[in-house]
Protein backbone atom coordinates (compact mmCIF):
# COMPACT_ATOMS: atom_id res chain seq x y z
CA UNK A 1 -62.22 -55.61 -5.39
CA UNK A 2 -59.06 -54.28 -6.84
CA UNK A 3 -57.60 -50.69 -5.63
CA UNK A 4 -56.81 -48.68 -8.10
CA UNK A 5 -54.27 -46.69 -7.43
CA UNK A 6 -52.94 -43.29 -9.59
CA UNK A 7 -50.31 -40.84 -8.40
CA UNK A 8 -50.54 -39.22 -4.50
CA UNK A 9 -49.95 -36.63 -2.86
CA UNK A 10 -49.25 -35.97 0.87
CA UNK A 11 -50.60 -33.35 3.31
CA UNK A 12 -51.29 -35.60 6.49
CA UNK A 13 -48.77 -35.91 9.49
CA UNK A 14 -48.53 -39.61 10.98
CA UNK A 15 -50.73 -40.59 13.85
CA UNK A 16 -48.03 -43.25 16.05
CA UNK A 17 -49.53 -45.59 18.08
CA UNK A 18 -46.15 -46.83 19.74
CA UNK A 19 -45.62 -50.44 21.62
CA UNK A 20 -42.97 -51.88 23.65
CA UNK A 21 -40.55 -53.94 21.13
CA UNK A 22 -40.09 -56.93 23.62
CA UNK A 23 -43.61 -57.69 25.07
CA UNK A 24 -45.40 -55.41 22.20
CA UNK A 25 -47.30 -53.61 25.00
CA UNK A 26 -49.12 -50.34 23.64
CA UNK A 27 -46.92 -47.54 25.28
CA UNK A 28 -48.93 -44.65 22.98
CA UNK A 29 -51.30 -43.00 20.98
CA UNK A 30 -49.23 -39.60 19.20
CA UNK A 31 -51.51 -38.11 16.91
CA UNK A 32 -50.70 -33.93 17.68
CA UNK A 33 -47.03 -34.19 15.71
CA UNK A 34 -46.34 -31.10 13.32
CA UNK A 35 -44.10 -32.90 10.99
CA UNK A 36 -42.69 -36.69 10.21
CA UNK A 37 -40.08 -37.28 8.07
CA UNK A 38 -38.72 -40.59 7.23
CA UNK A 39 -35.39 -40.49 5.36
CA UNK A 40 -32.86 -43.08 4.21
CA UNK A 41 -29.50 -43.29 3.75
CA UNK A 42 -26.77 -45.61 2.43
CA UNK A 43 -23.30 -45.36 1.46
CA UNK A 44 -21.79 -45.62 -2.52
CA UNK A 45 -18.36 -46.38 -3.89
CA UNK A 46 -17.29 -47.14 -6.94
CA UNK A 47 -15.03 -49.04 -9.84
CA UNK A 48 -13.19 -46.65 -11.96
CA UNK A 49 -11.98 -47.17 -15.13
CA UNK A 50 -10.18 -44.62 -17.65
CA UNK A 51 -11.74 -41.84 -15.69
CA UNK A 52 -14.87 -43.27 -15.52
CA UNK A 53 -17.17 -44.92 -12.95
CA UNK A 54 -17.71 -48.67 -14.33
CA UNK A 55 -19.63 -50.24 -11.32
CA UNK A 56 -21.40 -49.27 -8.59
CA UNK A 57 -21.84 -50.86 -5.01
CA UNK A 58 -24.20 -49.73 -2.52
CA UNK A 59 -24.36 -50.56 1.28
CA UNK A 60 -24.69 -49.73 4.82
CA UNK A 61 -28.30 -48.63 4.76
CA UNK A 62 -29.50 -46.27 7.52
CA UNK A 63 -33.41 -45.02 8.03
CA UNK A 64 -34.64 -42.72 10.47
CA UNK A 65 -37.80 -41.18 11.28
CA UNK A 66 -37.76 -37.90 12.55
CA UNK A 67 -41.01 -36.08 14.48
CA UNK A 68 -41.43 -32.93 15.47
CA UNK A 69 -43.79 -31.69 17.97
CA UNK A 70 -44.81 -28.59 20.11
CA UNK A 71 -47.01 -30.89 22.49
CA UNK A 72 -45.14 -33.62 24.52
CA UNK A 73 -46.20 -35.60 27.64
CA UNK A 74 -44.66 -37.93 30.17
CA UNK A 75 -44.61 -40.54 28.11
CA UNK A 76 -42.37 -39.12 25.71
CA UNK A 77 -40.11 -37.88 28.25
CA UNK A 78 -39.79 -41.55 29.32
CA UNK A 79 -39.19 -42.95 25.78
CA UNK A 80 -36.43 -40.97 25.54
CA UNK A 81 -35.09 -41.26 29.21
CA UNK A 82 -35.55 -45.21 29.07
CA UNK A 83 -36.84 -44.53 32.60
CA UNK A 84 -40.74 -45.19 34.29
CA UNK A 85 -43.49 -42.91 34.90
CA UNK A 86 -43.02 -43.53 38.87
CA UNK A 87 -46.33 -41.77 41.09
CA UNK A 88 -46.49 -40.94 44.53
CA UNK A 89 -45.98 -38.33 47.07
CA UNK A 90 -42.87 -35.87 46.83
CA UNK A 91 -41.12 -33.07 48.50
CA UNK A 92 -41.83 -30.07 46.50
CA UNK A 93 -38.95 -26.75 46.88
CA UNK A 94 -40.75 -23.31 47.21
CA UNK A 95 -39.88 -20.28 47.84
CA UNK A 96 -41.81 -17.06 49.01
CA UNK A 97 -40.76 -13.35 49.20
CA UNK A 98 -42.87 -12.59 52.04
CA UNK A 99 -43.34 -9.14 54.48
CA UNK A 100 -42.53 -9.88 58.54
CA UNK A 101 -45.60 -9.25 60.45
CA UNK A 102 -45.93 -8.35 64.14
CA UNK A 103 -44.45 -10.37 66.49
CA UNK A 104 -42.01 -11.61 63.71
CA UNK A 105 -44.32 -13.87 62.15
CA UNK A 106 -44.31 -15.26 58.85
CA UNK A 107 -47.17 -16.88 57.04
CA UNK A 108 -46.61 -19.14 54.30
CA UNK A 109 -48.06 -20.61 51.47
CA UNK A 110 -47.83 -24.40 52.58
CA UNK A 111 -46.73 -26.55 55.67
CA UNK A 112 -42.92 -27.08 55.12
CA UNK A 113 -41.65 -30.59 56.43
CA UNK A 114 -38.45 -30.83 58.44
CA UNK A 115 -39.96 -27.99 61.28
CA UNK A 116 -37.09 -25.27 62.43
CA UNK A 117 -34.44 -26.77 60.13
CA UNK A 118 -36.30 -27.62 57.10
CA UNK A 119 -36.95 -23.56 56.85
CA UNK A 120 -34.42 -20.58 55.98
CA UNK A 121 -35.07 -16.99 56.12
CA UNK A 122 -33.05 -14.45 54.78
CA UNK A 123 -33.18 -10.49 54.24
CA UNK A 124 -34.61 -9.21 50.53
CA UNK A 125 -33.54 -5.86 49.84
CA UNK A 126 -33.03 -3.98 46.57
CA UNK A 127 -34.23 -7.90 44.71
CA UNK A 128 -31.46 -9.74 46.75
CA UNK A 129 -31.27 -11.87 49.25
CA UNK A 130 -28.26 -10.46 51.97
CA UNK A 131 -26.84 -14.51 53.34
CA UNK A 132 -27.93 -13.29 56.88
CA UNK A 133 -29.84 -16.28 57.68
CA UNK A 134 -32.18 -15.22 59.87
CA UNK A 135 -32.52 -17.86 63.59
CA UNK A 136 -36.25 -19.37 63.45
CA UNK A 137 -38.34 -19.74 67.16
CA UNK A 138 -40.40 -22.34 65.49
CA UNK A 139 -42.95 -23.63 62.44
CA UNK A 140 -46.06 -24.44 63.78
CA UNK A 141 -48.42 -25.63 60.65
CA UNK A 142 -47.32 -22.82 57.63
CA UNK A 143 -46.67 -19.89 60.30
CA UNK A 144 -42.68 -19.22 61.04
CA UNK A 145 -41.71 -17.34 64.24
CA UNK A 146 -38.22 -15.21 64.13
CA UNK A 147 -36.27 -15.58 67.01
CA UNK A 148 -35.65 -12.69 68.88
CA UNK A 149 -31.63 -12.67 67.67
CA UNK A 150 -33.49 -12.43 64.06
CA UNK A 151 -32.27 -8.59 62.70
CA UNK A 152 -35.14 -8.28 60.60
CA UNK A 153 -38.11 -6.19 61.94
CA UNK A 154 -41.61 -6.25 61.16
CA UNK A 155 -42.88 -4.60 57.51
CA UNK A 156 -39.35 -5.74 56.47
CA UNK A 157 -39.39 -7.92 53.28
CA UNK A 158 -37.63 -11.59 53.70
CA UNK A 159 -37.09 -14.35 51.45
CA UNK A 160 -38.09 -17.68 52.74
CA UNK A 161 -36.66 -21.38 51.06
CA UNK A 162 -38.10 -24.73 52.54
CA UNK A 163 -39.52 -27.87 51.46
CA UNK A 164 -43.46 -28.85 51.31
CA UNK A 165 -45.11 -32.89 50.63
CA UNK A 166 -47.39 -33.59 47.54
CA UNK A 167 -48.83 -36.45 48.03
CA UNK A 168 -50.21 -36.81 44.35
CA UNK A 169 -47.35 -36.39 42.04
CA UNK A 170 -45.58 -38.06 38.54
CA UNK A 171 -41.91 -37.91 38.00
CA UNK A 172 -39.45 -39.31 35.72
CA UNK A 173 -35.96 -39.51 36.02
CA UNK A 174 -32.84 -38.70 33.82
CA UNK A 175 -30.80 -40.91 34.96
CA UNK A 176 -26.86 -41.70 33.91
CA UNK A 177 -27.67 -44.92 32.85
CA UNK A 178 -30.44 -44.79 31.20
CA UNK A 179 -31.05 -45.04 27.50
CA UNK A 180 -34.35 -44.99 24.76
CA UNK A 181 -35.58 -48.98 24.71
CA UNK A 182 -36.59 -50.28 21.44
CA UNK A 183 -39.97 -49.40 20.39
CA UNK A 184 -42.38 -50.63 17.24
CA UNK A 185 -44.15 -47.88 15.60
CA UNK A 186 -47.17 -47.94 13.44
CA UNK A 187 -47.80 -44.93 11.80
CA UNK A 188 -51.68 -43.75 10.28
CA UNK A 189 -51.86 -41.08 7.60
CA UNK A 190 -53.47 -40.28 4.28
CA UNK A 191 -52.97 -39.99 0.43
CA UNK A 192 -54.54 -37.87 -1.63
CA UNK A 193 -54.89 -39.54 -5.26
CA UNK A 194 -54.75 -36.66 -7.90
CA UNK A 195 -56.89 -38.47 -10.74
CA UNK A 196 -59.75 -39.36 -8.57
CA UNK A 197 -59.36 -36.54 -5.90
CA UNK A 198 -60.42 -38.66 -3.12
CA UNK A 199 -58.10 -40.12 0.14
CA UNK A 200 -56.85 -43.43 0.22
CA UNK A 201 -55.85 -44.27 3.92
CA UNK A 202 -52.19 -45.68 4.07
CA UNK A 203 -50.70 -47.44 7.08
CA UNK A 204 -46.99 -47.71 7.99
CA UNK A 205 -44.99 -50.16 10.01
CA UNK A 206 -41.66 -49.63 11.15
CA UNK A 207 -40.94 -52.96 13.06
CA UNK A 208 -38.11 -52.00 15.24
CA UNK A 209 -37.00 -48.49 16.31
CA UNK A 210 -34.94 -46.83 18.98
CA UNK A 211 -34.83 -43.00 19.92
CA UNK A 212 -31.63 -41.32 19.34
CA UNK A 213 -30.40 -40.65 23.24
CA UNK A 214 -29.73 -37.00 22.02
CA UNK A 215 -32.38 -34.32 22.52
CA UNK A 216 -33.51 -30.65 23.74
CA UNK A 217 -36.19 -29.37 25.78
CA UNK A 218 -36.03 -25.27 25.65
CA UNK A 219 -37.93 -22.88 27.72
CA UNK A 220 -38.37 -19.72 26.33
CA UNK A 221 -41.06 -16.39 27.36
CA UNK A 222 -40.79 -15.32 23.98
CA UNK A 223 -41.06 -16.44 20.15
CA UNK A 224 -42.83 -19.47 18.91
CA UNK A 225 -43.27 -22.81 21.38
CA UNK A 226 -40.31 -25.20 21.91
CA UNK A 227 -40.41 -28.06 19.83
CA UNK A 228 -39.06 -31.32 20.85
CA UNK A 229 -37.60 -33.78 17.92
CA UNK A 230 -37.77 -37.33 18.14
CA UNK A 231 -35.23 -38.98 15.68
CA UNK A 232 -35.65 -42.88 15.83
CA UNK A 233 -33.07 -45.12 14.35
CA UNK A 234 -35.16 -48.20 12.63
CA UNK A 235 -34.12 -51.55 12.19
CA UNK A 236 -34.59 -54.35 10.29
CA UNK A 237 -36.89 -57.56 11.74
CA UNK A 238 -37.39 -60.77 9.47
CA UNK A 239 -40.84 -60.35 8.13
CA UNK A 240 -41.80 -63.74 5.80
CA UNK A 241 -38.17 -64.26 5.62
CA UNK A 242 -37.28 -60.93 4.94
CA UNK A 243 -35.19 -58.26 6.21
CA UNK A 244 -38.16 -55.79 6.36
CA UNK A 245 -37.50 -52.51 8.25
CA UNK A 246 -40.90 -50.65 7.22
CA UNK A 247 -44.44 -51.80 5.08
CA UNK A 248 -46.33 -49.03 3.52
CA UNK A 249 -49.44 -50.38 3.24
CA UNK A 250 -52.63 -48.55 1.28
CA UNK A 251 -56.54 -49.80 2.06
CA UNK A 252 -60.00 -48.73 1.83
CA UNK A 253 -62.01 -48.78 4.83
């Protein structure tokens, strides 16, 4: 049966499913994106004659798909790092703002590692810590006893900084040497066909991308959520002898 296919319109972000280039592992499934743009350049000079261009020559072809989300995970953090999702336990920084009790006792929140000199204690007045570092007795489980040189005195307010183990825990790493890895990206989305006002599902293929290394990740307490954008740079892969860098294909289920 032959499609028959009239003039679209689009209203439909992409849903990625994203594989490693090399061993065309399935990295992804990114269907949550607010926008996708894909957008090509190329370079054009011309012949002039009397005034006039005469011929034109056109090269140097660039295409890059841009996405924009408000949602990330780890796994886009690690696309764009060119780093591993790495598990396992880790040593966690805290610290508490806490009121010495009698007997110069402090009770924290967790069990810091490294006992009397994983631990500092300091004054809080006014919102500030004073860099009076306060000489610890000992830790025994999460409780921290002042020495008796300490100068703060019970119901004063402290600030304590020390180190407690997760042992369940996910971390990548941005490291100085690491860079996006090339990617192939298939991309799911819909047309809308304005004669017969139904959807015709269209498929995209971009055969070989890499992330731009450039990128932002804001924090903010106000306005609308940070968006991260992920600009690939595609690239062309012989496809039935072909320099292909993308197929647009359009099917009926």
């Amino acid at each position: 049966m032959t499609i028959d296919i009239g003039r679209l319109g689009s209203r439909e972000v992409l849903k990625l499913q994203v594989f490693d280039y090399v061993t065309q592992k399935p990295l992804m499934h990114f269907d949550y994106a607010n926008t996708s743009t894909y957008e090509g350049k190329s370079t054009r000079v011309f012949a002039m004659g009397a005034g006039t261009k005469r011929i034109a020559w056109d090269g140097e072809k660039e295409l890059t798909l841009t996405v924009e989300t408000q949602l990330f995970s780890l796994e886009h953090l690690a696309l764009i790092t060119g780093e591993s999702i790495v598990s396992g336990a880790r040593d966690i920084y805290e610290v508490e703002t806490l009121v010495v009790g009698a007997d110069k006792k402090l009770e924290l929140r967790k069990t810091p590692i490294g006992a009397e000199n994983g631990v500092a204690v300091f004054p809080y007045i006014n919102g500030v810590i004073t860099h009076d570092s306060q000489a610890i007795e000992s830790v025994t489980d999460k409780t921290v006893t002042l020495d008796a040189a300490a100068t703060v005195k019970p119901g004063d307010e402290v600030q304590v900084y020390y180190q407690y183990q997760v042992m369940d825990s996910k971390k990548v790493s941005f490291t100085a040497n690491g860079f996006p890895k090339y990617v192939k990206l298939v991309g799911d989305t819909l047309y809308v066909d304005e004669l017969r006002g139904e959807a015709i599902d269209a498929q995209l293929v971009y055969y070989k991308a890499k992330l731009q290394p450039n990128f932002t990740i804001a924090s903010s307490s106000s306005g609308d959520p940070s968006s991260l954008s992920l600009v690939f740079d595609l690239f062309p892969v012989k496809v039935n002898g072909e320099d292909t860098i993308a197929d647009l294909v359009l099917y009926e289920d």
